[in-house]
Protein backbone atom coordinates (compact mmCIF):
# COMPACT_ATOMS: atom_id res chain seq x y z
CA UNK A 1 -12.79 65.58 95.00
CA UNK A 2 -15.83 63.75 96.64
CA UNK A 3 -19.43 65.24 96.79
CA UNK A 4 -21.34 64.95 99.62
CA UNK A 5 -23.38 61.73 100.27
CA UNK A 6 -27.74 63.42 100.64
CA UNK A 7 -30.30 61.59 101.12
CA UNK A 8 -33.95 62.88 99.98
CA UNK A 9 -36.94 62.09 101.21
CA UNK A 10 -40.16 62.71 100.15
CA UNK A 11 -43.20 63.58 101.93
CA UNK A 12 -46.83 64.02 101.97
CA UNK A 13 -48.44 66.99 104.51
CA UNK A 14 -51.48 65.66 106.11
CA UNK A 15 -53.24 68.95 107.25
CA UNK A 16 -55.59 69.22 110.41
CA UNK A 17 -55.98 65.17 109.69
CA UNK A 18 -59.57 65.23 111.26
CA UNK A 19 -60.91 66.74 107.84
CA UNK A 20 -60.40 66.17 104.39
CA UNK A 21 -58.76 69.76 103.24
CA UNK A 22 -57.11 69.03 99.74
CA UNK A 23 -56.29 72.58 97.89
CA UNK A 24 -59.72 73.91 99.81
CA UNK A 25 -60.10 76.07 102.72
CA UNK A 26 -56.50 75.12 104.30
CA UNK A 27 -56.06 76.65 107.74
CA UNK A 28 -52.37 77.20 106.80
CA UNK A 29 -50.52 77.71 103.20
CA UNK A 30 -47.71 74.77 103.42
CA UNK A 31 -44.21 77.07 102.34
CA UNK A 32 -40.53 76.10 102.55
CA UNK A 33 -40.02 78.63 105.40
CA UNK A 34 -42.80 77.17 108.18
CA UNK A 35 -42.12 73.05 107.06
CA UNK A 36 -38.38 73.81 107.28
CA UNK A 37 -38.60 75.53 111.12
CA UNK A 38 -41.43 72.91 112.21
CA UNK A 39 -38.75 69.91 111.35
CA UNK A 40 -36.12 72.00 113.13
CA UNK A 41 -38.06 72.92 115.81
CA UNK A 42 -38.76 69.17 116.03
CA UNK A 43 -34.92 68.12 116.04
CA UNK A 44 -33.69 70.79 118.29
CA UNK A 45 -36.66 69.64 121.36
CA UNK A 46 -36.48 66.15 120.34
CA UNK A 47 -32.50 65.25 120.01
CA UNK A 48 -30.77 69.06 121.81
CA UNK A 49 -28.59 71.78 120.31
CA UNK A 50 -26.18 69.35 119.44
CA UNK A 51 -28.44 67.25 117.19
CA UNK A 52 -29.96 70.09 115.18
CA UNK A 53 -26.63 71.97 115.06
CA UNK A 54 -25.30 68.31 113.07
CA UNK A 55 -28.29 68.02 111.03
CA UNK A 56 -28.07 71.36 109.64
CA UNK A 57 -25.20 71.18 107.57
CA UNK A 58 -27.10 69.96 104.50
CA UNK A 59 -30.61 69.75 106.19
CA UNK A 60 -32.82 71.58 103.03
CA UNK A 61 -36.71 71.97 102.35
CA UNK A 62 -36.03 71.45 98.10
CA UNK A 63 -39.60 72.05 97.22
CA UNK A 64 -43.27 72.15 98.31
CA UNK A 65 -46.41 71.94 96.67
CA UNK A 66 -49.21 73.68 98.58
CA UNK A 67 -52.24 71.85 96.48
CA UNK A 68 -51.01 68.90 96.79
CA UNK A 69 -49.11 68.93 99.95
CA UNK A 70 -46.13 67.03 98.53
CA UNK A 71 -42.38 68.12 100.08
CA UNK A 72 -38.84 67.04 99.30
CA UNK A 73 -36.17 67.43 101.96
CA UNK A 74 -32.76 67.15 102.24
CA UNK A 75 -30.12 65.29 104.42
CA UNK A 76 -26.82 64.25 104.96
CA UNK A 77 -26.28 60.69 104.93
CA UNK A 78 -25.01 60.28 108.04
CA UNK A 79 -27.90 62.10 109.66
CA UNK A 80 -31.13 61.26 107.78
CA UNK A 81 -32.39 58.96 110.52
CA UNK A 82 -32.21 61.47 112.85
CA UNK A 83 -33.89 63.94 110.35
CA UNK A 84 -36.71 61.57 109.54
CA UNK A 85 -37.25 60.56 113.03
CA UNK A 86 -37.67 64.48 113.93
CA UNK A 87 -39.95 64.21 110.85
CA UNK A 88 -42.37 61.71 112.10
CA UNK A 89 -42.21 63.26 115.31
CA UNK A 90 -43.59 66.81 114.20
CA UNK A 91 -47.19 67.22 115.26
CA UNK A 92 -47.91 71.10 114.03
CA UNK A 93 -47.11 73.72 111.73
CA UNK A 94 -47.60 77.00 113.55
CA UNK A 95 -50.95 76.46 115.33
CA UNK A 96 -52.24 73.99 112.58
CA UNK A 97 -52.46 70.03 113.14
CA UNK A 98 -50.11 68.06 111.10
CA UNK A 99 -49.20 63.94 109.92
CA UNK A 100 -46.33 63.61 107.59
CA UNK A 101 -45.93 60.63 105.45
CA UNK A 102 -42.80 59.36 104.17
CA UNK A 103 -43.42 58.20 100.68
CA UNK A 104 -40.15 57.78 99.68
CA UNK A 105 -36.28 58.08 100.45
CA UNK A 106 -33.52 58.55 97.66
CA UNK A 107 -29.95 58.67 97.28
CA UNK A 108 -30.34 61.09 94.33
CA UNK A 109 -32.54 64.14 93.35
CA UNK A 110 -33.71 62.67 90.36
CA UNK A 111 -35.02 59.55 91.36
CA UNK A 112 -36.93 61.35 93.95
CA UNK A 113 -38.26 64.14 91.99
CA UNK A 114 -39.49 61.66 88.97
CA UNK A 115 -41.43 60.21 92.35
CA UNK A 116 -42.70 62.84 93.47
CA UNK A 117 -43.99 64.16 90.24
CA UNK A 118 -45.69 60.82 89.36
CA UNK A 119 -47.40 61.46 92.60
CA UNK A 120 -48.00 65.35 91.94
CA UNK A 121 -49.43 64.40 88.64
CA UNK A 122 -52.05 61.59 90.56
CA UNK A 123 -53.10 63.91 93.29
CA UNK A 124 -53.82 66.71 90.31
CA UNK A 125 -55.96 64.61 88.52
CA UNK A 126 -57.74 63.47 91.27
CA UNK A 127 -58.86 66.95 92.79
CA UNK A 128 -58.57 68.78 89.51
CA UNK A 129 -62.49 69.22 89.44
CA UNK A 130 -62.65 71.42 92.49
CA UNK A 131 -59.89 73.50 92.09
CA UNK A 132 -60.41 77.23 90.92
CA UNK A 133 -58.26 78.10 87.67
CA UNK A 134 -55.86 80.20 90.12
CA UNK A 135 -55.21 76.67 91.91
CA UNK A 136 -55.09 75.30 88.97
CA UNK A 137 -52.28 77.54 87.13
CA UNK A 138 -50.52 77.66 90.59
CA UNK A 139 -50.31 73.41 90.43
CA UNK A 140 -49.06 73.56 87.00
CA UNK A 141 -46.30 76.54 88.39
CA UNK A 142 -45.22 73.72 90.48
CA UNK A 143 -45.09 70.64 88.04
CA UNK A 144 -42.82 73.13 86.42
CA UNK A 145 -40.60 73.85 89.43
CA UNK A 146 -40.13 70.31 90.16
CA UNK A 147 -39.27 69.55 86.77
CA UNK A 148 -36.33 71.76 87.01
CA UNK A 149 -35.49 70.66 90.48
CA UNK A 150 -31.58 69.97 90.54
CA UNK A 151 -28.88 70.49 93.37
């Protein structure tokens, strides 16, 4: 039997870029549910029906971190580029402003998520200060969930 061939990449949310909002006073909370539909909103207007409708069959938001703004996602092989072009082309989640930043593309979940929570961990210490102890037990929630990431 073969598996399918993924590809994950993973991202950092720049939020309304013009200020500095890490874990403070966000305009929007970053969930699986609004990333996922503005990356397939920004396939279906920027490659048709047809593009999206390939993309989908293993197209995945695996996690999200709304302190730090970190996000894995999920392709096929065969249609990553097409998925990370539609990434780089998103400009807004709901009515919110929006850059994301490829940090890193895998072949595997676990070389992705030992990235990304290398970087979770960095970001954590670095804004750790101003965070309120709900922020705080709601990063290390995540640093959990990533942890236990898996197919």
């Amino acid at each position: 039997m073969v598996g399918f061939k993924n590809r994950y990449m993973l991202m950092e949310v720049f939020l309304d870029p013009d200020k500095d909002l890490l874990g403070e006073g966000t305009p929007i909370i970053l969930t699986q549910f609004n990333l996922s539909k503005a990356i397939k909103d920004s396939i279906l207007v920027n490659f048709g029906e047809c593009g999206l409708g390939s993309s989908l069959g293993s197209f995945q938001v695996k996690y999200v971190n709304p302190i730090t703004k970190l996000c894995i996602v999920r392709s096929s092989r065969e249609e990553h580029r097409q998925v990370w072009s539609a990434i780089t082309l998103v400009k807004s989640i709901g009515n919110c402003p929006v850059i994301l930043n490829l940090l890193d593309i895998s072949g595997c979940i676990r070389a992705c998520k030992d990235t990304a929570l290398k970087c979770d961990k960095e970001k954590f210490e670095q804004c750790s200060k101003s965070l309120s102890e709900e922020e705080i037990r709601q990063m290390n929630t995540c640093l959990e969930k990533i942890k236990l990431l898996e197919n």
